[in-house]
Protein backbone atom coordinates (compact mmCIF):
# COMPACT_ATOMS: atom_id res chain seq x y z
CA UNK A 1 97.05 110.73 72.66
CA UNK A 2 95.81 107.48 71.08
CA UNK A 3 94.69 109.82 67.59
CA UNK A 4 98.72 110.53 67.88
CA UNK A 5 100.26 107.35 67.89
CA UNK A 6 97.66 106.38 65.62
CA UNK A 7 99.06 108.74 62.46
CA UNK A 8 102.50 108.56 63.72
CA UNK A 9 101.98 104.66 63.19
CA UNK A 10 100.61 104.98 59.48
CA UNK A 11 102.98 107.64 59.26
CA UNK A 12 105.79 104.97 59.73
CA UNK A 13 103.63 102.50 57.06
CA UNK A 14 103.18 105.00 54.77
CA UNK A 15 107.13 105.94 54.59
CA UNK A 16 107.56 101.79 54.56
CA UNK A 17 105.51 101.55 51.54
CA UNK A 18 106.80 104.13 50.09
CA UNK A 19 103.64 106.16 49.91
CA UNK A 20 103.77 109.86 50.14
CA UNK A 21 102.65 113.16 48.83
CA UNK A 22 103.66 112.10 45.32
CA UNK A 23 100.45 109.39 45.15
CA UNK A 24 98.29 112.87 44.59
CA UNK A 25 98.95 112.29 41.29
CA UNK A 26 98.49 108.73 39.31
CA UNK A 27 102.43 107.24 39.60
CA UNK A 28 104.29 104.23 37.92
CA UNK A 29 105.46 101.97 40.60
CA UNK A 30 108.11 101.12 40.80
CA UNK A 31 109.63 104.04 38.64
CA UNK A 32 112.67 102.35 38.47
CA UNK A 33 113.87 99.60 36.23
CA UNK A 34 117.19 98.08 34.74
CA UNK A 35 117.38 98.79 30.61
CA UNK A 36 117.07 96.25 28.35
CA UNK A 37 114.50 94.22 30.37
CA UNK A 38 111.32 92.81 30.63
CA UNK A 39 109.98 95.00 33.15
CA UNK A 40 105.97 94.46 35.18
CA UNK A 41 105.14 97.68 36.77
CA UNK A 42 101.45 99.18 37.74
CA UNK A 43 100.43 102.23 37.35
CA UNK A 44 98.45 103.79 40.66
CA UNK A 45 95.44 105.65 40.49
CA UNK A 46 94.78 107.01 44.15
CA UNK A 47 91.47 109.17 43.44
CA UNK A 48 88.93 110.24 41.22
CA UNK A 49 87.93 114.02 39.82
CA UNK A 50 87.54 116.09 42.75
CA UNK A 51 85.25 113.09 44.02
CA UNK A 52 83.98 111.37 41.31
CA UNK A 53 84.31 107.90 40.53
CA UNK A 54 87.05 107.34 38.01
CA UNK A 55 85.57 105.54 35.18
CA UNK A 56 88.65 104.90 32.39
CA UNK A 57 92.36 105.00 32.78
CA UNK A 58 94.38 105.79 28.72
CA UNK A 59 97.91 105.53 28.79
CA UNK A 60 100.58 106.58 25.90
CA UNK A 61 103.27 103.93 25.85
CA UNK A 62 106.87 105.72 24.75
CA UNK A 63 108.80 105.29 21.80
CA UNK A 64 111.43 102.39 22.46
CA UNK A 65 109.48 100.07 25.35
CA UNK A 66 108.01 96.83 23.26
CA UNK A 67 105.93 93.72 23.58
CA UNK A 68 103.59 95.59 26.31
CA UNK A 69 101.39 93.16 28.00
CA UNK A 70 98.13 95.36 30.29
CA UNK A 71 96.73 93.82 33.10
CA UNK A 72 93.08 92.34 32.56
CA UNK A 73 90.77 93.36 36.00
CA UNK A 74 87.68 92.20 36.66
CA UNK A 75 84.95 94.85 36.08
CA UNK A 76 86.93 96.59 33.26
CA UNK A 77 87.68 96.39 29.34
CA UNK A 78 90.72 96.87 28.28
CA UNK A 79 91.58 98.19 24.57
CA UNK A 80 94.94 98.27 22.96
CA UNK A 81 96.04 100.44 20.02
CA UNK A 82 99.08 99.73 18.08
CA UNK A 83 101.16 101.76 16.08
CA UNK A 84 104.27 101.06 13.01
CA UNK A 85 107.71 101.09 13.93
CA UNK A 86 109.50 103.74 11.97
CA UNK A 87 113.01 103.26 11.11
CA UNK A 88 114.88 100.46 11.81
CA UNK A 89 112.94 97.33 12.89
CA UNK A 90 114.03 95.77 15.91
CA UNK A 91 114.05 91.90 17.09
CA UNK A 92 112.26 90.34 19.90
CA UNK A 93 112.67 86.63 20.54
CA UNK A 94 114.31 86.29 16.83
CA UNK A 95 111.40 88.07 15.24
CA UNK A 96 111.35 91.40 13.49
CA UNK A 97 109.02 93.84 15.07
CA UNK A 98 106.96 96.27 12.58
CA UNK A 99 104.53 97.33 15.12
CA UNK A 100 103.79 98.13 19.38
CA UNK A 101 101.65 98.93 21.73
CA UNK A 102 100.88 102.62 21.32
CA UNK A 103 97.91 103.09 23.92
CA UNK A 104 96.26 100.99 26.86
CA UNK A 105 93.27 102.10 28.14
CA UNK A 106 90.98 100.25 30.66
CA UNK A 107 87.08 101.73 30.73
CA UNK A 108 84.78 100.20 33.52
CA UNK A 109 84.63 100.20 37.45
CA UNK A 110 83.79 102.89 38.96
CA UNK A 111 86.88 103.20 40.97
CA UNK A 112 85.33 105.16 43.88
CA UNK A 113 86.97 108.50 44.54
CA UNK A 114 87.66 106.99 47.76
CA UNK A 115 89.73 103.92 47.26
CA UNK A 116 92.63 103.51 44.62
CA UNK A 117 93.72 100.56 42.89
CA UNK A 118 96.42 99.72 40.17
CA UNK A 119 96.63 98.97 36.41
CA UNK A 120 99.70 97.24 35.84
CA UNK A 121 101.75 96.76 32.50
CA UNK A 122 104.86 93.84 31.58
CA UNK A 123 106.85 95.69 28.86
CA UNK A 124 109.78 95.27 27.04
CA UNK A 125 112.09 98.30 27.81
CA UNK A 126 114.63 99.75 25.77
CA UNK A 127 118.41 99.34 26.34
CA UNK A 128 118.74 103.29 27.76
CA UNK A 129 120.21 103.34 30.74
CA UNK A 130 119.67 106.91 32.35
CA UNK A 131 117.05 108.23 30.43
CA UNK A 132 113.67 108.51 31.74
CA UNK A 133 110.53 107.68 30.07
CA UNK A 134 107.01 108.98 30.63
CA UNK A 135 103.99 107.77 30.54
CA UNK A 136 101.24 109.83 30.20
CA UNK A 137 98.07 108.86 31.75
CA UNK A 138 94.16 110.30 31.12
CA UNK A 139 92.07 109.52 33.78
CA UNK A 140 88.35 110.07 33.14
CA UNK A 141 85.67 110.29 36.06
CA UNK A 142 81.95 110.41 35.80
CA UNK A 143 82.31 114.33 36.25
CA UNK A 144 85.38 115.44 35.11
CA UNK A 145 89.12 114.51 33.47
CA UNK A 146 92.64 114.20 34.72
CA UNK A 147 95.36 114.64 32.03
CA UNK A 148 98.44 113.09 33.92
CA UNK A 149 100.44 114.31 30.93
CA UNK A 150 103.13 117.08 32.15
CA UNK A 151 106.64 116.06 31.24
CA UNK A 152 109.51 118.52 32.19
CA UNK A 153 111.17 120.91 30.42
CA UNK A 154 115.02 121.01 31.06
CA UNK A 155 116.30 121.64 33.94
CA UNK A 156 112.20 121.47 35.45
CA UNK A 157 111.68 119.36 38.42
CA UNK A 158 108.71 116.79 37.99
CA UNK A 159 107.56 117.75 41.04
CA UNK A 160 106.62 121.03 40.18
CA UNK A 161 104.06 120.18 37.51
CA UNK A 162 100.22 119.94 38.10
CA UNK A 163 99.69 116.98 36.18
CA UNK A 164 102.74 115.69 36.05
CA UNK A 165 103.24 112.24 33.85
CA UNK A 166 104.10 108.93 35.43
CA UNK A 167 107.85 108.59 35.03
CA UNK A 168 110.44 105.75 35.08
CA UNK A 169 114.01 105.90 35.00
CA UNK A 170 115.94 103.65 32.95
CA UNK A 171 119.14 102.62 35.11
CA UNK A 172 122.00 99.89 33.96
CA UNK A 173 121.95 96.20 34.25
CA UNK A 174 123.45 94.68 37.47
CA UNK A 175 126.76 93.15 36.66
């Protein structure tokens, strides 16, 4: 009886928390955020490679979000590759922009196959209400890889993918 009220009790957390089946796969939270804002979000890594330590984290920031700032955590290194703006050069803060973030990756740890933890990101996101972005996320382990990097066809529901990419959907400003 006690085992019962037990998981109906982290049942109840887990739904507060908004934790569910979904955090089987690495997830931006939150993975919603107004358009045209500064945005901090952290990406959630709940295991390793069929229980391996996870040992790096890479992910592909999407066309349009600027100014990306990663999270430093003790324990890990983080890189940052940058790539040219094509097109039309945008302003940030009065300044025209030739270049962003393309890639973060963090290498270090382990993160235990056992425990989780978070990366998190402040980004600039584009002015886009509706659409979604993804972020696709390589997660390496000391035996084995997770490519987090499944975006959805048409009409495809992102919860039918393996791997699916973290996701966040771009909703309008509040009056």
């Amino acid at each position: 009886m006690r085992s019962r009220s037990v998981m109906g009790a982290a049942a109840v957390v887990a739904a507060a928390l908004g934790v569910g089946p979904a955090l089987a796969h690495v997830t931006l939270q939150p993975n919603k955020a107004p358009a045209g804002n500064y945005f901090q979000a952290a990406l959630s890594v709940p295991h390793g490679c069929d229980g391996s330590a996870t040992l790096a984290v890479r992910v592909k920031i999407p066309d349009g979000v600027l100014s990306v700032k990663p999270q430093m955590k003790p324990g890990w290194t983080v890189d940052i590759k940058t790539r040219k703006i094509e097109g039309e050069q945008p302003k940030l803060h009065g300044k025209i922009i030739t270049e962003t973030v393309d890639e973060v990756s963090w290498r270090g740890g382990p993160l235990p196959d056992n425990l989780y933890d978070t990366f998190g990101l402040v980004m600039k996101l584009p002015d886009a209400a509706g659409k979604t972005l993804y972020f696709p996320v390589v997660q390496e382990c000391e035996k084995g890889v997770h490519r987090w990097i499944e975006i959805p066809a048409a009409g495809q529901k992102h919860d039918a993918l393996r791997e699916p990419a973290p996701a966040l959907r771009l909703e309008p400003k509040a009056p």
